[in-house]
PDB file of N, CA and C in Angstrom:
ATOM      1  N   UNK A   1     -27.364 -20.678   3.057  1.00  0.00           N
ATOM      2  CA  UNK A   1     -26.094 -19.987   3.131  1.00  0.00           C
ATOM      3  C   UNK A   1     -25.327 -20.513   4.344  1.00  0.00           C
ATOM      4  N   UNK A   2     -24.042 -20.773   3.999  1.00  0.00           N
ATOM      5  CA  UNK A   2     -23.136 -21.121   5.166  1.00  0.00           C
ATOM      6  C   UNK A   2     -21.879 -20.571   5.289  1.00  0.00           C
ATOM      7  N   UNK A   3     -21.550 -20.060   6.984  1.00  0.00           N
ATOM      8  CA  UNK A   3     -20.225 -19.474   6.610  1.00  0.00           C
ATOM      9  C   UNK A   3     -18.826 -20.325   6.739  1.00  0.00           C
ATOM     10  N   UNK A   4     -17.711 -20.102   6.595  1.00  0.00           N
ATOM     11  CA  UNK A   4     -16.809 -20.890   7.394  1.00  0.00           C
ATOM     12  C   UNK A   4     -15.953 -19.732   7.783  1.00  0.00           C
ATOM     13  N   UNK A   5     -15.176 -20.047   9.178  1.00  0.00           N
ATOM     14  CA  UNK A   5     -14.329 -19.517   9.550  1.00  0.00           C
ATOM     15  C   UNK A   5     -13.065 -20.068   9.415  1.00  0.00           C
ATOM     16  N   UNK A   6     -12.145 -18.663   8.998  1.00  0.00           N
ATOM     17  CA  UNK A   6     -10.890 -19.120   9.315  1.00  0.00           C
ATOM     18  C   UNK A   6     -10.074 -18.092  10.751  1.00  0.00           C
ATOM     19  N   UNK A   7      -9.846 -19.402  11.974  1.00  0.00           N
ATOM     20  CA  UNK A   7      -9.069 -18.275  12.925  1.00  0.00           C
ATOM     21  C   UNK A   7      -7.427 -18.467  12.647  1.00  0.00           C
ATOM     22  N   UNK A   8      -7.154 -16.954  12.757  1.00  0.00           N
ATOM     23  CA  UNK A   8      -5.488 -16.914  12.637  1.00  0.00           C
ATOM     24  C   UNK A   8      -4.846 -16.873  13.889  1.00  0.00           C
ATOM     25  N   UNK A   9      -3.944 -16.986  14.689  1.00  0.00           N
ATOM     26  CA  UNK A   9      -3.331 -17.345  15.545  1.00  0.00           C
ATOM     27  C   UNK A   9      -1.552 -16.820  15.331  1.00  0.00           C
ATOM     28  N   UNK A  10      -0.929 -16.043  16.255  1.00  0.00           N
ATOM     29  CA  UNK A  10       0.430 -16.224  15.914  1.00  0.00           C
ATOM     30  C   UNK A  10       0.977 -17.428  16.793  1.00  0.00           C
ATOM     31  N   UNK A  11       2.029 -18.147  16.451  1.00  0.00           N
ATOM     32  CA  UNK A  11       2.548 -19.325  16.693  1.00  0.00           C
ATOM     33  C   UNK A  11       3.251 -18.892  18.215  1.00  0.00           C
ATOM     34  N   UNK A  12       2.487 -19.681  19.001  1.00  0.00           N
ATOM     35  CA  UNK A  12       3.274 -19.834  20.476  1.00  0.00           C
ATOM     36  C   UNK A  12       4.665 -19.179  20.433  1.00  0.00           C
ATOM     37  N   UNK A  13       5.479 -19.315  19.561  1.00  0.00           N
ATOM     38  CA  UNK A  13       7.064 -18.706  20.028  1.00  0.00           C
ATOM     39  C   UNK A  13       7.023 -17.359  19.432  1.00  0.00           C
ATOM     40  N   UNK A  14       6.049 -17.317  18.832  1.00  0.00           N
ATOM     41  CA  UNK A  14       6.330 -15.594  18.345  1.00  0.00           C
ATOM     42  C   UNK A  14       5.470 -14.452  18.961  1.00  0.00           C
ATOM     43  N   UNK A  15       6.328 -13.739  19.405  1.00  0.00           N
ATOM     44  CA  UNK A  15       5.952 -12.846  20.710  1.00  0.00           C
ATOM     45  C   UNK A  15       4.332 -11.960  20.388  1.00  0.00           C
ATOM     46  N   UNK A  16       3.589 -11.422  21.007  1.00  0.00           N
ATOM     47  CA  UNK A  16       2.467 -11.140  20.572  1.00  0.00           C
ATOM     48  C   UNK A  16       2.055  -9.768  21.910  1.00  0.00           C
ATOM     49  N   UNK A  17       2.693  -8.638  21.224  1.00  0.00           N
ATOM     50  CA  UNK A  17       2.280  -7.042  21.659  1.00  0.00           C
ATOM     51  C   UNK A  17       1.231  -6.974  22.543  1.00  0.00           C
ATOM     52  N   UNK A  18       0.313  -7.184  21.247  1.00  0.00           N
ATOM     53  CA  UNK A  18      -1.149  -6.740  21.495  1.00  0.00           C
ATOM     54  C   UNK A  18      -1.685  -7.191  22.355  1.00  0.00           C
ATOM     55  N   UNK A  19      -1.154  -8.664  22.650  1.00  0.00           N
ATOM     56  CA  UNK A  19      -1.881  -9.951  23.666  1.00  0.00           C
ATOM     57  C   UNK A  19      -1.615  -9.390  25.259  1.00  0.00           C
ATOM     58  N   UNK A  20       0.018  -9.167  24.856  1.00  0.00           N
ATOM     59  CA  UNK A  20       0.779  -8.811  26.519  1.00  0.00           C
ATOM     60  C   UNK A  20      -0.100  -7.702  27.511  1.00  0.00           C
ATOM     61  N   UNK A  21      -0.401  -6.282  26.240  1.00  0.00           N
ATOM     62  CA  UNK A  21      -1.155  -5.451  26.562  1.00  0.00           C
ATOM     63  C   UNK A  21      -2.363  -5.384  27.142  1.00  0.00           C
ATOM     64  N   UNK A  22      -3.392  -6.557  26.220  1.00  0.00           N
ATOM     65  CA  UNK A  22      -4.316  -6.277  26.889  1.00  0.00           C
ATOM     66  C   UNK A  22      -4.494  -6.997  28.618  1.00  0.00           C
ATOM     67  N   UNK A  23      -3.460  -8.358  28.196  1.00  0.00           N
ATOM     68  CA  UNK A  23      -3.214  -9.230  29.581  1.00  0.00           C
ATOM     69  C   UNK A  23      -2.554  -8.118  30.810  1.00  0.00           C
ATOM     70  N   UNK A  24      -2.069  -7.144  30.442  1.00  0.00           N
ATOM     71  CA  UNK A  24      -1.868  -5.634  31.530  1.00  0.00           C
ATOM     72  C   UNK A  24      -2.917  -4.995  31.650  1.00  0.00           C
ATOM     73  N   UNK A  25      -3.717  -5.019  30.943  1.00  0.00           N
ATOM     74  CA  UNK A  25      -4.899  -3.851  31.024  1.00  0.00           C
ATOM     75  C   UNK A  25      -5.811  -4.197  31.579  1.00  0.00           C
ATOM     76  N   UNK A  26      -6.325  -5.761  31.651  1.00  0.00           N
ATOM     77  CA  UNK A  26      -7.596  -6.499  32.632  1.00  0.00           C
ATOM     78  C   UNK A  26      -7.455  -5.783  33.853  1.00  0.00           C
ATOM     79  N   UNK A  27      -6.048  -6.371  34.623  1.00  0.00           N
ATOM     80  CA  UNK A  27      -6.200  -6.146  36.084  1.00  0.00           C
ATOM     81  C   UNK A  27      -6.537  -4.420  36.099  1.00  0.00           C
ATOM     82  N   UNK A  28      -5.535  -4.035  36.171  1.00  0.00           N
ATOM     83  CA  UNK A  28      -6.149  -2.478  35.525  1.00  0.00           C
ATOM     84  C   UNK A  28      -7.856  -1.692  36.086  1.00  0.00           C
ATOM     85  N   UNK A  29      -8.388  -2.797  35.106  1.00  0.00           N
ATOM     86  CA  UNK A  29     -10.169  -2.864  34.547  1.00  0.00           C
ATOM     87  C   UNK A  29     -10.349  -3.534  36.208  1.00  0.00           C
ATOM     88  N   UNK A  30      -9.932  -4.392  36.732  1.00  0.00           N
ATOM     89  CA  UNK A  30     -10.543  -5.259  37.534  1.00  0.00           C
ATOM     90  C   UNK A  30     -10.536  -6.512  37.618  1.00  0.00           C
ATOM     91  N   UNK A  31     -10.624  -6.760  36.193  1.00  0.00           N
ATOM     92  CA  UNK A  31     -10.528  -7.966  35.252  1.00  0.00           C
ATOM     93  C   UNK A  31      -9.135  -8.960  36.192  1.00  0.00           C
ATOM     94  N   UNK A  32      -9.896 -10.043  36.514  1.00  0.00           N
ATOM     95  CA  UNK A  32      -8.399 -10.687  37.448  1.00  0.00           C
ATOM     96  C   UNK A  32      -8.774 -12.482  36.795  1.00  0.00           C
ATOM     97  N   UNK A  33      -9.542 -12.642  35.687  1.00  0.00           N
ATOM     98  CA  UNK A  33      -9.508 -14.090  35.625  1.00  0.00           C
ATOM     99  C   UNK A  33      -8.368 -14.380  34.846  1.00  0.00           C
ATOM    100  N   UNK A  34      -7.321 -13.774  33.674  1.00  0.00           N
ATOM    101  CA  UNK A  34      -6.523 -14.433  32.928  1.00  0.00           C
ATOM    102  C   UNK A  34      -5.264 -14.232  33.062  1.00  0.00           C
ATOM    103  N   UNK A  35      -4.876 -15.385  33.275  1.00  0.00           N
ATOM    104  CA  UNK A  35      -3.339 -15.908  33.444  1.00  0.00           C
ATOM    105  C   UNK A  35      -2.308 -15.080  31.966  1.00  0.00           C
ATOM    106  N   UNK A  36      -2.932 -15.345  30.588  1.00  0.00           N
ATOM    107  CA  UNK A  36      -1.966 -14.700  30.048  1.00  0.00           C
ATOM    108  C   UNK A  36      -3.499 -14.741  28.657  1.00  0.00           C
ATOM    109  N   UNK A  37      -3.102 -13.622  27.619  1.00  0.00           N
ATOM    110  CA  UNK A  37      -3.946 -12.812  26.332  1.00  0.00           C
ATOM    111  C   UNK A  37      -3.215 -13.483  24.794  1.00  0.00           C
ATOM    112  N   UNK A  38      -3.977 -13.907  24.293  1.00  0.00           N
ATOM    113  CA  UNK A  38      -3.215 -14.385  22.929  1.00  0.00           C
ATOM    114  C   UNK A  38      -4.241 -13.168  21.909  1.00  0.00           C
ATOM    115  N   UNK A  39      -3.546 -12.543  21.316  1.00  0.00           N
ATOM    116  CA  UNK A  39      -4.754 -12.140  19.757  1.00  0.00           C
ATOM    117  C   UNK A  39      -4.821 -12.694  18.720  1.00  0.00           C
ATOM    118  N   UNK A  40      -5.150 -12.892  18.328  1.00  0.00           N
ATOM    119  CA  UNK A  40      -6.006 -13.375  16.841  1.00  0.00           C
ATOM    120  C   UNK A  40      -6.482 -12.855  15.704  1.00  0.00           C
ATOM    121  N   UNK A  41      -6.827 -13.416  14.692  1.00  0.00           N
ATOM    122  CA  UNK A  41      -8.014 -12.701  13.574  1.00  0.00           C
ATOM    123  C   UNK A  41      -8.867 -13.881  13.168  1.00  0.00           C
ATOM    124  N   UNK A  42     -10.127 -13.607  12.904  1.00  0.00           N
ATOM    125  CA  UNK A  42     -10.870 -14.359  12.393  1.00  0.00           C
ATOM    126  C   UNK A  42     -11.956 -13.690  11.272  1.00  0.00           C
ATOM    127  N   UNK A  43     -12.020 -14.218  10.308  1.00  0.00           N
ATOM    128  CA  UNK A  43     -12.706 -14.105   8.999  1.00  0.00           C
ATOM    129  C   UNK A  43     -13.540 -15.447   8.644  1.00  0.00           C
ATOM    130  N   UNK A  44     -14.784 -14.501   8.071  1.00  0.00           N
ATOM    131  CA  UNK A  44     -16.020 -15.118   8.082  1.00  0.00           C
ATOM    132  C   UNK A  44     -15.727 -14.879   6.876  1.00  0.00           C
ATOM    133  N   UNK A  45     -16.173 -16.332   5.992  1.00  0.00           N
ATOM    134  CA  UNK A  45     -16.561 -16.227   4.734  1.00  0.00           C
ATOM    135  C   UNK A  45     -18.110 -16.950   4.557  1.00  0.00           C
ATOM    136  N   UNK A  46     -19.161 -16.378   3.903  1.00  0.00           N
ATOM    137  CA  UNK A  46     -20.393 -16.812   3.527  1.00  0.00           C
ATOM    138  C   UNK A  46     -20.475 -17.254   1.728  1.00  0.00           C
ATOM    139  N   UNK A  47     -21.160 -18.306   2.096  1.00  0.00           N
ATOM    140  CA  UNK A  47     -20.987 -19.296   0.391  1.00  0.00           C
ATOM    141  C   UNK A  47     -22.306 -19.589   0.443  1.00  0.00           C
ATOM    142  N   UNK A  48     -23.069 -19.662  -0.691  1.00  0.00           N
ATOM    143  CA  UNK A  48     -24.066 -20.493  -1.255  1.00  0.00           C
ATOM    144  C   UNK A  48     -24.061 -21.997  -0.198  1.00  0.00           C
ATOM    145  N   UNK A  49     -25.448 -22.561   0.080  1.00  0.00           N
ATOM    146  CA  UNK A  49     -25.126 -23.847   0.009  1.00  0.00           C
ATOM    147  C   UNK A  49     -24.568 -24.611   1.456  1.00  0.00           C
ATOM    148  N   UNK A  50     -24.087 -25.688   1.319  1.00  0.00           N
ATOM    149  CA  UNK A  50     -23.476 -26.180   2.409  1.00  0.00           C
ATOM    150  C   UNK A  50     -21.993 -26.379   1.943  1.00  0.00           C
ATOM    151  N   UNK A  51     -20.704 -25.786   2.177  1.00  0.00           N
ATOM    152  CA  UNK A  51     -19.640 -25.523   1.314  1.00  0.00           C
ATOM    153  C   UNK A  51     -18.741 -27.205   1.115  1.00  0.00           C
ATOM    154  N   UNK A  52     -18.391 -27.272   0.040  1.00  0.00           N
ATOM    155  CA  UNK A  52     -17.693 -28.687  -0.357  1.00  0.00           C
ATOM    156  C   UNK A  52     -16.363 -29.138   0.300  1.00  0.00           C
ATOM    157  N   UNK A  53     -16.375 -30.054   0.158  1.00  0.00           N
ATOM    158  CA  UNK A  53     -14.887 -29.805   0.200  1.00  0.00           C
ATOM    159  C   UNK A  53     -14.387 -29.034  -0.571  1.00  0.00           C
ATOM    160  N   UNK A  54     -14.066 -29.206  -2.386  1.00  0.00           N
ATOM    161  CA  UNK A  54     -13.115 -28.087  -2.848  1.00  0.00           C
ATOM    162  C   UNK A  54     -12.945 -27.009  -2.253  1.00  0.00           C
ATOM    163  N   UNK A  55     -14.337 -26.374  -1.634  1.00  0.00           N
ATOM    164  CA  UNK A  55     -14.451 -24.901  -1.270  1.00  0.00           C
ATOM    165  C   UNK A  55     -13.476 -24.254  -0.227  1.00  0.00           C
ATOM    166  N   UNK A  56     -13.881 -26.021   0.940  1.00  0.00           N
ATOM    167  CA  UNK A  56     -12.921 -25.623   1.989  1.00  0.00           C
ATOM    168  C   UNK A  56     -11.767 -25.773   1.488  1.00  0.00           C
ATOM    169  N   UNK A  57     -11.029 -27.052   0.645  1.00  0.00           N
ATOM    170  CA  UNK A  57      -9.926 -27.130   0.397  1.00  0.00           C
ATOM    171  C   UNK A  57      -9.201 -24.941  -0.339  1.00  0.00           C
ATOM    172  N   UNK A  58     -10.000 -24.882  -0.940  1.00  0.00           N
ATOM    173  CA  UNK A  58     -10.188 -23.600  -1.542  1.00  0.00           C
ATOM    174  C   UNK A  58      -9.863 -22.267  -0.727  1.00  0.00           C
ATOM    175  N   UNK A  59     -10.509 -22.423   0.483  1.00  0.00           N
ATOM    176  CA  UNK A  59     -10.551 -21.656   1.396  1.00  0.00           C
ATOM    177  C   UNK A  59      -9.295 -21.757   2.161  1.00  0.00           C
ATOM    178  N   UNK A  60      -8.891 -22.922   2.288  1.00  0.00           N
ATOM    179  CA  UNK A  60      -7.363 -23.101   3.379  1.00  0.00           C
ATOM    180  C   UNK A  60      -6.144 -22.925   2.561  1.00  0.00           C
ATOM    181  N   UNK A  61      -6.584 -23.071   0.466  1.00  0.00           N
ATOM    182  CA  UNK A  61      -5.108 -22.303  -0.292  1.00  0.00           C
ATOM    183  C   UNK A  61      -5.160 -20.624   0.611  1.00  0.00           C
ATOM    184  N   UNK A  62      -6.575 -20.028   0.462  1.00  0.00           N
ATOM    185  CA  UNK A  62      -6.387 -18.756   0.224  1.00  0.00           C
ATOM    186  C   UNK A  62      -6.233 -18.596   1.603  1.00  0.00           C
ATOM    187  N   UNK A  63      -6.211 -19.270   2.536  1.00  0.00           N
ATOM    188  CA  UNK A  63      -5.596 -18.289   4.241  1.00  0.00           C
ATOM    189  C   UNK A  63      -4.032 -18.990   3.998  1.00  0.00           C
ATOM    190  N   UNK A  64      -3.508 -19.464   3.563  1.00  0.00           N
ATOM    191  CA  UNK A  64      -2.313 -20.242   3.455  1.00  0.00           C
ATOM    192  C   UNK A  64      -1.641 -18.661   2.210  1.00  0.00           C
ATOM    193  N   UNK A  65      -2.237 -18.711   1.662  1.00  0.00           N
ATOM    194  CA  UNK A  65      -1.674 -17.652   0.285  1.00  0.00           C
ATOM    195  C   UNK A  65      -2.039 -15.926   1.007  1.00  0.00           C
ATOM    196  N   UNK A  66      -3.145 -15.878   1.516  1.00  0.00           N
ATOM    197  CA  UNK A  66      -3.492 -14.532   1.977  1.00  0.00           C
ATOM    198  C   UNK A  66      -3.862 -13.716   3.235  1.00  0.00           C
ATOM    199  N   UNK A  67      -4.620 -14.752   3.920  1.00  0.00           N
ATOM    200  CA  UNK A  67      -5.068 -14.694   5.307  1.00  0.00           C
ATOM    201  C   UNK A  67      -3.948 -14.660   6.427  1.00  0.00           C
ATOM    202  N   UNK A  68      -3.190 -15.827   6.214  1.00  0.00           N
ATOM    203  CA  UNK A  68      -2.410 -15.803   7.363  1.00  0.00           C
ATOM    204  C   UNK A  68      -1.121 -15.511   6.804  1.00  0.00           C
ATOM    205  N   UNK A  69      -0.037 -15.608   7.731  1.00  0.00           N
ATOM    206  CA  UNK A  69       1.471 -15.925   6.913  1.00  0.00           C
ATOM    207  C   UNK A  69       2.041 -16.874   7.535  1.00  0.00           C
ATOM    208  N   UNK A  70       2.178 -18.175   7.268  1.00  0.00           N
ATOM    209  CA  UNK A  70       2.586 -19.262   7.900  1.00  0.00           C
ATOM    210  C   UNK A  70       3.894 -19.497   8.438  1.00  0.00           C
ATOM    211  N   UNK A  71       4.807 -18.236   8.266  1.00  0.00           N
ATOM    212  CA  UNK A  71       6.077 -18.245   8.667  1.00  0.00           C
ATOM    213  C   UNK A  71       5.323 -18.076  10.272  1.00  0.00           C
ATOM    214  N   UNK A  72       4.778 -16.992  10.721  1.00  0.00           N
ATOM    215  CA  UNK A  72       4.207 -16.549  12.330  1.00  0.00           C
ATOM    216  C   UNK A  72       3.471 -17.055  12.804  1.00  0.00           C
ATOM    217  N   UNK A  73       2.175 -17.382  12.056  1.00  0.00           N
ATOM    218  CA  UNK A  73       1.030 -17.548  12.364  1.00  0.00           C
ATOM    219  C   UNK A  73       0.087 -19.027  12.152  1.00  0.00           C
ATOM    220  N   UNK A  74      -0.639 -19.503  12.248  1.00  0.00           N
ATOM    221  CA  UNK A  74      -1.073 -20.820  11.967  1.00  0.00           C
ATOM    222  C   UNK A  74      -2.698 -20.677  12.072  1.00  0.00           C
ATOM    223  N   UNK A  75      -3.023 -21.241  11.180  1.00  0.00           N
ATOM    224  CA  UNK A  75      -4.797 -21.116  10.820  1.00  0.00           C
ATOM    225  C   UNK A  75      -5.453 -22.377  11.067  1.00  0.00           C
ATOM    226  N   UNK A  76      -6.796 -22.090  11.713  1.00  0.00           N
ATOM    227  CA  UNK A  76      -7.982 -23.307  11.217  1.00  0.00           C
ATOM    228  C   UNK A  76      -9.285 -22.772  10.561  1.00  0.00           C
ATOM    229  N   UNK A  77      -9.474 -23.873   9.707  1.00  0.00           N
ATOM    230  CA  UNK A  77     -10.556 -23.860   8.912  1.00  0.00           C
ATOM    231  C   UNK A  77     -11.709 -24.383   9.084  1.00  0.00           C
ATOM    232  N   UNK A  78     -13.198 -23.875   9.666  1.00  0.00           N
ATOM    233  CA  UNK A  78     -14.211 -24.538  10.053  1.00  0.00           C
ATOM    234  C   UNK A  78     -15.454 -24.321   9.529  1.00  0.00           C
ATOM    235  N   UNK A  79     -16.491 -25.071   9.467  1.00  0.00           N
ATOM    236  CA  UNK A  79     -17.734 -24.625   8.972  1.00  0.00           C
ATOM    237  C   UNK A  79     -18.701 -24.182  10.216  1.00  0.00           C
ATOM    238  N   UNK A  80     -18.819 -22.558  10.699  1.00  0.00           N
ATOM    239  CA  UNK A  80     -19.946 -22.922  11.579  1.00  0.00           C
ATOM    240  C   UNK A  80     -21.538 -23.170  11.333  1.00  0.00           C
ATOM    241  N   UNK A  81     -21.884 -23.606  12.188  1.00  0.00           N
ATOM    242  CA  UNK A  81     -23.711 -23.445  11.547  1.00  0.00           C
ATOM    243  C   UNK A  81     -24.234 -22.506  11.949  1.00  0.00           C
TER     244      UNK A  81
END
């Protein structure tokens, strides 16, 4: 069994709430190592096997069609081990 990930990302120019927030909330905590917070999503998919290409090709329609929205956001597609 192997999974691949896809991480989502919103695109550098599009502003990101959640990121700003938590980049306020470290110091806060104590927390003093980061300059600035990006958020994300990432989804694990598990397949039979060692996945094909089609699969991945397969996998990057459906974050392109469902996962992400490519107007904001921008995806990669990886196999981890």
């Amino acid at each position: 069994m192997a999974k691949i990930v896809v991480d989502v990302m919103l695109k550098p120019e599009i502003l990101d709430p959640q990121g700003v927030a938590v980049s306020a909330a470290l110091p806060r905590l104590g927390f003093n190592f980061a300059k600035s917070v990006r958020q994300g999503k990432r989804f694990e998919i598990e397949v039979d096997g060692e996945p094909t290409p089609a699969q991945l090709a397969e996998v990057e329609k459906a974050a392109e069609t469902l996962l992400a929205n490519p107007v904001i956001e921008t995806f990669t597609v990886r196999v981890e081990k």
